[in-house]
N, C-alpha and C. Protein backbone atom coordinates (compact mmCIF):
# COMPACT_ATOMS: atom_id res chain seq x y z
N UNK A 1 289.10 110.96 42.37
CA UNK A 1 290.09 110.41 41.47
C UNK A 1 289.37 109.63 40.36
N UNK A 2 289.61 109.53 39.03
CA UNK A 2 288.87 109.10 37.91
C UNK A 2 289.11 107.23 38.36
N UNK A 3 288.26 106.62 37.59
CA UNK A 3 288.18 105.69 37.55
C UNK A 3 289.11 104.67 37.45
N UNK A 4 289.73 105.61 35.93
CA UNK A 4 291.12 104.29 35.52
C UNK A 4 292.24 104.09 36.58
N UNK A 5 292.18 105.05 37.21
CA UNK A 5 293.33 105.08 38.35
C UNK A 5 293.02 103.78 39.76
N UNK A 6 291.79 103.45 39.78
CA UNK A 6 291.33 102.60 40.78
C UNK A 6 292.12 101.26 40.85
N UNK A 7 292.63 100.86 39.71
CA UNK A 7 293.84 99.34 39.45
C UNK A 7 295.18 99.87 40.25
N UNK A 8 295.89 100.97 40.02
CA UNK A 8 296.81 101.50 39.97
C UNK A 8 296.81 101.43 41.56
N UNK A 9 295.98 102.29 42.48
CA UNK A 9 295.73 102.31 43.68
C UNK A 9 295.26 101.25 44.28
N UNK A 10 294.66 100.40 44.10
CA UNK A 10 294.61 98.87 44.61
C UNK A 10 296.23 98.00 44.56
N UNK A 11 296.53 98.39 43.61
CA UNK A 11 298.36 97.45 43.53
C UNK A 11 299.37 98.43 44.00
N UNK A 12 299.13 99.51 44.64
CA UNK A 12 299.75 100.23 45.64
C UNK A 12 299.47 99.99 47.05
N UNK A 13 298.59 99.72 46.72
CA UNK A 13 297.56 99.33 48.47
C UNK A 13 298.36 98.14 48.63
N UNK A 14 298.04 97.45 47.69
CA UNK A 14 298.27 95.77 48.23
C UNK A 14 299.89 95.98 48.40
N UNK A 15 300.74 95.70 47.57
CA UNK A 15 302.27 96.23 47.78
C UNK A 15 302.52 96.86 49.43
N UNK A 16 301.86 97.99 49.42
CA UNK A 16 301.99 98.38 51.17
C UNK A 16 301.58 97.58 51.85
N UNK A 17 300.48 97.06 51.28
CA UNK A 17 300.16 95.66 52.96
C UNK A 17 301.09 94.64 52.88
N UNK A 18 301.62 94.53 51.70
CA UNK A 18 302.49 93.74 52.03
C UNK A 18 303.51 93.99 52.88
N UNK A 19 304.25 94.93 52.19
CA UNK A 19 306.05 95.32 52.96
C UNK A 19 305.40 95.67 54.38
N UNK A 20 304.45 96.09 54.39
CA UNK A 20 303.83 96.17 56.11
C UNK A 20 304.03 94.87 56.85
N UNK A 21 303.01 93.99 56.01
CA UNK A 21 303.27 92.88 57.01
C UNK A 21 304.25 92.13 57.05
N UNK A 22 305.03 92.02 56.07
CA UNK A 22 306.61 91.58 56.10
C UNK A 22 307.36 92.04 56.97
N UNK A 23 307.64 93.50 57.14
CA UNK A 23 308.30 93.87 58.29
C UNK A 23 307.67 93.64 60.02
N UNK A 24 306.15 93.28 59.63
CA UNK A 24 305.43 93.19 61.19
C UNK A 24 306.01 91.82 61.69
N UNK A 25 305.69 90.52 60.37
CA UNK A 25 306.58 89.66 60.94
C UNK A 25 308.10 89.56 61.13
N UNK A 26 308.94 90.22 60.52
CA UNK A 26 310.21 90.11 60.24
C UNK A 26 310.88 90.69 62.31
N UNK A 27 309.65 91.88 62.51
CA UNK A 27 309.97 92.16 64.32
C UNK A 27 309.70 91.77 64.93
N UNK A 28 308.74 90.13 65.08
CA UNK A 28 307.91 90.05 65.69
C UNK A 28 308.52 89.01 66.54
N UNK A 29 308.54 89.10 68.01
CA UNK A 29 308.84 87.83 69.04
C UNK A 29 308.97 86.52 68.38
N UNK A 30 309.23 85.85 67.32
CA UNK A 30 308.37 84.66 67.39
C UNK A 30 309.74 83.51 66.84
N UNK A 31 309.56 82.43 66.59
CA UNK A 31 310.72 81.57 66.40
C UNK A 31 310.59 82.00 64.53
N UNK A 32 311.98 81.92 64.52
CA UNK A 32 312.46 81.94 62.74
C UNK A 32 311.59 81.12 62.01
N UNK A 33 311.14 79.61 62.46
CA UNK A 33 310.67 78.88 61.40
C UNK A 33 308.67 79.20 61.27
N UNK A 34 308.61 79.63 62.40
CA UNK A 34 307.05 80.10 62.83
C UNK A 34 306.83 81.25 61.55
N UNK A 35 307.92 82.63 61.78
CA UNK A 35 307.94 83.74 60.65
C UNK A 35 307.66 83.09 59.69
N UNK A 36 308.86 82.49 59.20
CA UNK A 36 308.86 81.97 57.65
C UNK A 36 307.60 81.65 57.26
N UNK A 37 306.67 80.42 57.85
CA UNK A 37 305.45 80.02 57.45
C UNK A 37 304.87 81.88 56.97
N UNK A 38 304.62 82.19 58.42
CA UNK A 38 303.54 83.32 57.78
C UNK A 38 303.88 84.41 57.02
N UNK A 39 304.96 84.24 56.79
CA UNK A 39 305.90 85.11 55.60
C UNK A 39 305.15 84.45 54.06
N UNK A 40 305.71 83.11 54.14
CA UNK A 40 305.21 82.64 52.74
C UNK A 40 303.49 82.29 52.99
N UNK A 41 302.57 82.76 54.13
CA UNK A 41 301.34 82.65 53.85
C UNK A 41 300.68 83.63 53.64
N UNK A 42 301.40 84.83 53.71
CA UNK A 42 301.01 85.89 53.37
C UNK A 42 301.57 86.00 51.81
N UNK A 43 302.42 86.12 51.54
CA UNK A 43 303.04 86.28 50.23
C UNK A 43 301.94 85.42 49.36
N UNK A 44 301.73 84.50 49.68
CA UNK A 44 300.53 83.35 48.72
C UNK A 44 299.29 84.58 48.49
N UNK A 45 298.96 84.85 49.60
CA UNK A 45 297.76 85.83 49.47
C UNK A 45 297.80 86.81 48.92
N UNK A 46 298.90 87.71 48.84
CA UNK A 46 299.22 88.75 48.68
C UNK A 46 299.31 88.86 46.90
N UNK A 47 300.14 87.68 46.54
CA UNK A 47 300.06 87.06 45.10
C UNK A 47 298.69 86.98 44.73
N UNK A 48 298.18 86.53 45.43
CA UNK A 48 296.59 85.97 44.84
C UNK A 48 295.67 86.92 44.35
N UNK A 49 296.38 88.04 45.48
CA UNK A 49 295.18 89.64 45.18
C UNK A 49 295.59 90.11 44.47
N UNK A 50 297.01 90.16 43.79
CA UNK A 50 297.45 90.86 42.78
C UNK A 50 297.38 90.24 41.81
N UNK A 51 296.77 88.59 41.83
CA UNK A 51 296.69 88.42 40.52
C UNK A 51 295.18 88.65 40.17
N UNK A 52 294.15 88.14 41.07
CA UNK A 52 292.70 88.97 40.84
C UNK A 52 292.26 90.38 40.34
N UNK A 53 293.46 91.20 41.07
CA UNK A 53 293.85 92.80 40.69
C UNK A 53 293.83 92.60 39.09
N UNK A 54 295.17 92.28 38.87
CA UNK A 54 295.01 92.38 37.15
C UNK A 54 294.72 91.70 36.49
N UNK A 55 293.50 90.84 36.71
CA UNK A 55 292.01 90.16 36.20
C UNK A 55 291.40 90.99 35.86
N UNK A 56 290.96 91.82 36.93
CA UNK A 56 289.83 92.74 36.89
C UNK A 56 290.25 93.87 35.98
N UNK A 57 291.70 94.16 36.35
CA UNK A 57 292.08 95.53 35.25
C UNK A 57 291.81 94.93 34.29
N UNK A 58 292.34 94.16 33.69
CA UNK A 58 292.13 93.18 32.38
C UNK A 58 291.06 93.49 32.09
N UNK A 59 289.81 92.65 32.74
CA UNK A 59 288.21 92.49 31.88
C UNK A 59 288.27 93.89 31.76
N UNK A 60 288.17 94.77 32.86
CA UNK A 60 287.60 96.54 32.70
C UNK A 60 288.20 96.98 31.23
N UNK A 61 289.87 96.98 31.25
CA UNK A 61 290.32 97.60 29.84
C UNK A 61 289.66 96.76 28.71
N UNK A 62 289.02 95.23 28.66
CA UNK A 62 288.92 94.86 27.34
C UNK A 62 287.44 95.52 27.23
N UNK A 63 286.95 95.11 28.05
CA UNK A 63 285.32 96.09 28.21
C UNK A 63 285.08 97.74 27.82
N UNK A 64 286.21 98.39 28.20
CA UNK A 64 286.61 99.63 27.73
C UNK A 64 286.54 99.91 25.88
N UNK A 65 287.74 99.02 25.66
CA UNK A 65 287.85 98.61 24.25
C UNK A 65 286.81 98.01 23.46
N UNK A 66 286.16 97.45 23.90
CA UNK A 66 285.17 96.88 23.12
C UNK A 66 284.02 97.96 22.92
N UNK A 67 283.79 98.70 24.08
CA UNK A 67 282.55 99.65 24.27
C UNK A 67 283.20 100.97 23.40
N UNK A 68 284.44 101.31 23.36
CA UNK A 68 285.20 102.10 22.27
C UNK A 68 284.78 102.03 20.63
N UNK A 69 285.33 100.23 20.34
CA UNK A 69 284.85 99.85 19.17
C UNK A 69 283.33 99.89 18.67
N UNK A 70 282.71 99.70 19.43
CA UNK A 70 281.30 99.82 19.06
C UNK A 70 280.86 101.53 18.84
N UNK A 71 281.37 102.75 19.67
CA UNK A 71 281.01 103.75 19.24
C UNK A 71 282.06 104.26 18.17
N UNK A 72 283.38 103.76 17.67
CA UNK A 72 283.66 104.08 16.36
C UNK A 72 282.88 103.26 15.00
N UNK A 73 282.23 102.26 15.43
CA UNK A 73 281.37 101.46 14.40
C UNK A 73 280.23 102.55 13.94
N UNK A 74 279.96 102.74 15.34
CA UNK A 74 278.54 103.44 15.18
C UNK A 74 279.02 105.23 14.60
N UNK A 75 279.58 105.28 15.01
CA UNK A 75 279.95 107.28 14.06
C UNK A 75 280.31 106.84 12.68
N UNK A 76 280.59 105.56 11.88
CA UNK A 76 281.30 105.65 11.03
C UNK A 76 280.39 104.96 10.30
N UNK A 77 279.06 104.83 10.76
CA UNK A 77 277.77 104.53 10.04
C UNK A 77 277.43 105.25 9.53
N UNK A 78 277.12 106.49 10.98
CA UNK A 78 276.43 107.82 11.13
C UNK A 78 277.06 108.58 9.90
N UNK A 79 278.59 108.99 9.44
CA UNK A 79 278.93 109.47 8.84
C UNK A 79 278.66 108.94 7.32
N UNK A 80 278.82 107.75 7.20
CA UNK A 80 278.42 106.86 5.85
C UNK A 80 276.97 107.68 5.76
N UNK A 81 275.98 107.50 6.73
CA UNK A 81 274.57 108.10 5.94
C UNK A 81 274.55 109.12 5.95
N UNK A 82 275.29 110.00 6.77
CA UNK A 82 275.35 111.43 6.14
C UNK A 82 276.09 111.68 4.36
N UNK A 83 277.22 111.62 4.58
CA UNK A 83 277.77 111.54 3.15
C UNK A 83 276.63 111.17 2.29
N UNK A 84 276.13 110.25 1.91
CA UNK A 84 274.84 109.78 1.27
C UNK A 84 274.26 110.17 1.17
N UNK A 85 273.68 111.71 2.47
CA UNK A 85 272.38 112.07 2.05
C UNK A 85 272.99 113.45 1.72
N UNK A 86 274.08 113.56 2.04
CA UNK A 86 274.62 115.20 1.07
C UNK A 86 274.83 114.86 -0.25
N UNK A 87 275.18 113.86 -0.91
CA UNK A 87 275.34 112.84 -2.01
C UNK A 87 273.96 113.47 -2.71
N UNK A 88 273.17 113.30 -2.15
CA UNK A 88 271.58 113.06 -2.74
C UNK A 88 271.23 114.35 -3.05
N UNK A 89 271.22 115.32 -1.75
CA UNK A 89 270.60 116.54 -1.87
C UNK A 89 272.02 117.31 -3.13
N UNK A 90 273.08 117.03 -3.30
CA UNK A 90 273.84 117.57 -4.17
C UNK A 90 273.30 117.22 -5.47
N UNK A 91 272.70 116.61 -5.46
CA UNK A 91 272.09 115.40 -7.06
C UNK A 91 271.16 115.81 -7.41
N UNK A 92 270.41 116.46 -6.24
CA UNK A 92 269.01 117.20 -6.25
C UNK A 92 269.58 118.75 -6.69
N UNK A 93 270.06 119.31 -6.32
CA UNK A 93 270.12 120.56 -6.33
C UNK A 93 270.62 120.84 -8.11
N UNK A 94 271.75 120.14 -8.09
CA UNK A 94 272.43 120.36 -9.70
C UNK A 94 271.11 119.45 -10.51
């Protein structure tokens, strides 16, 4: 699977561990107020990875973009000194 897809599948992952473990506690033997805690201590975590998740998508796409901008800088050099030197040899020839 290509690369860019790796964010996409991490916040699918996490999402399933979640509703997983939501429903593990939601069946689980235990007193109502016991759940709740590890309901909202998971949810804290669960938040936490999804917000690290789209940290990381973040830096990757601006890193993307930036490494983008630099090779349209650079072709649009490349093309500037070409033009220039067909410029020249046209100047030469006539």
């Amino acid at each position: 699977m290509a690369k860019e897809d790796s964010g996409s599948e991490l916040l699918w992952f996490l999402t399933g561990a979640m509703v997983g473990a939501a429903a593990a506690l939601l069946l689980a033997p235990e007193s109502g107020e016991r759940t709740r805690r590890r309901l909202v201590k998971h949810a804290k975590r669960s938040t936490e990875a999804l917000s690290e998740s789209g940290r990381e998508v973040y830096e990757r796409g601006k890193d993307i973009y930036d490494r983008g901008r630099e090779i349209a800088e650079d072709a649009a050099e490349m093309f500037e000194r070409g033009r220039k030197l067909a410029e020249k040899r046209i100047d030469e020839v006539l």
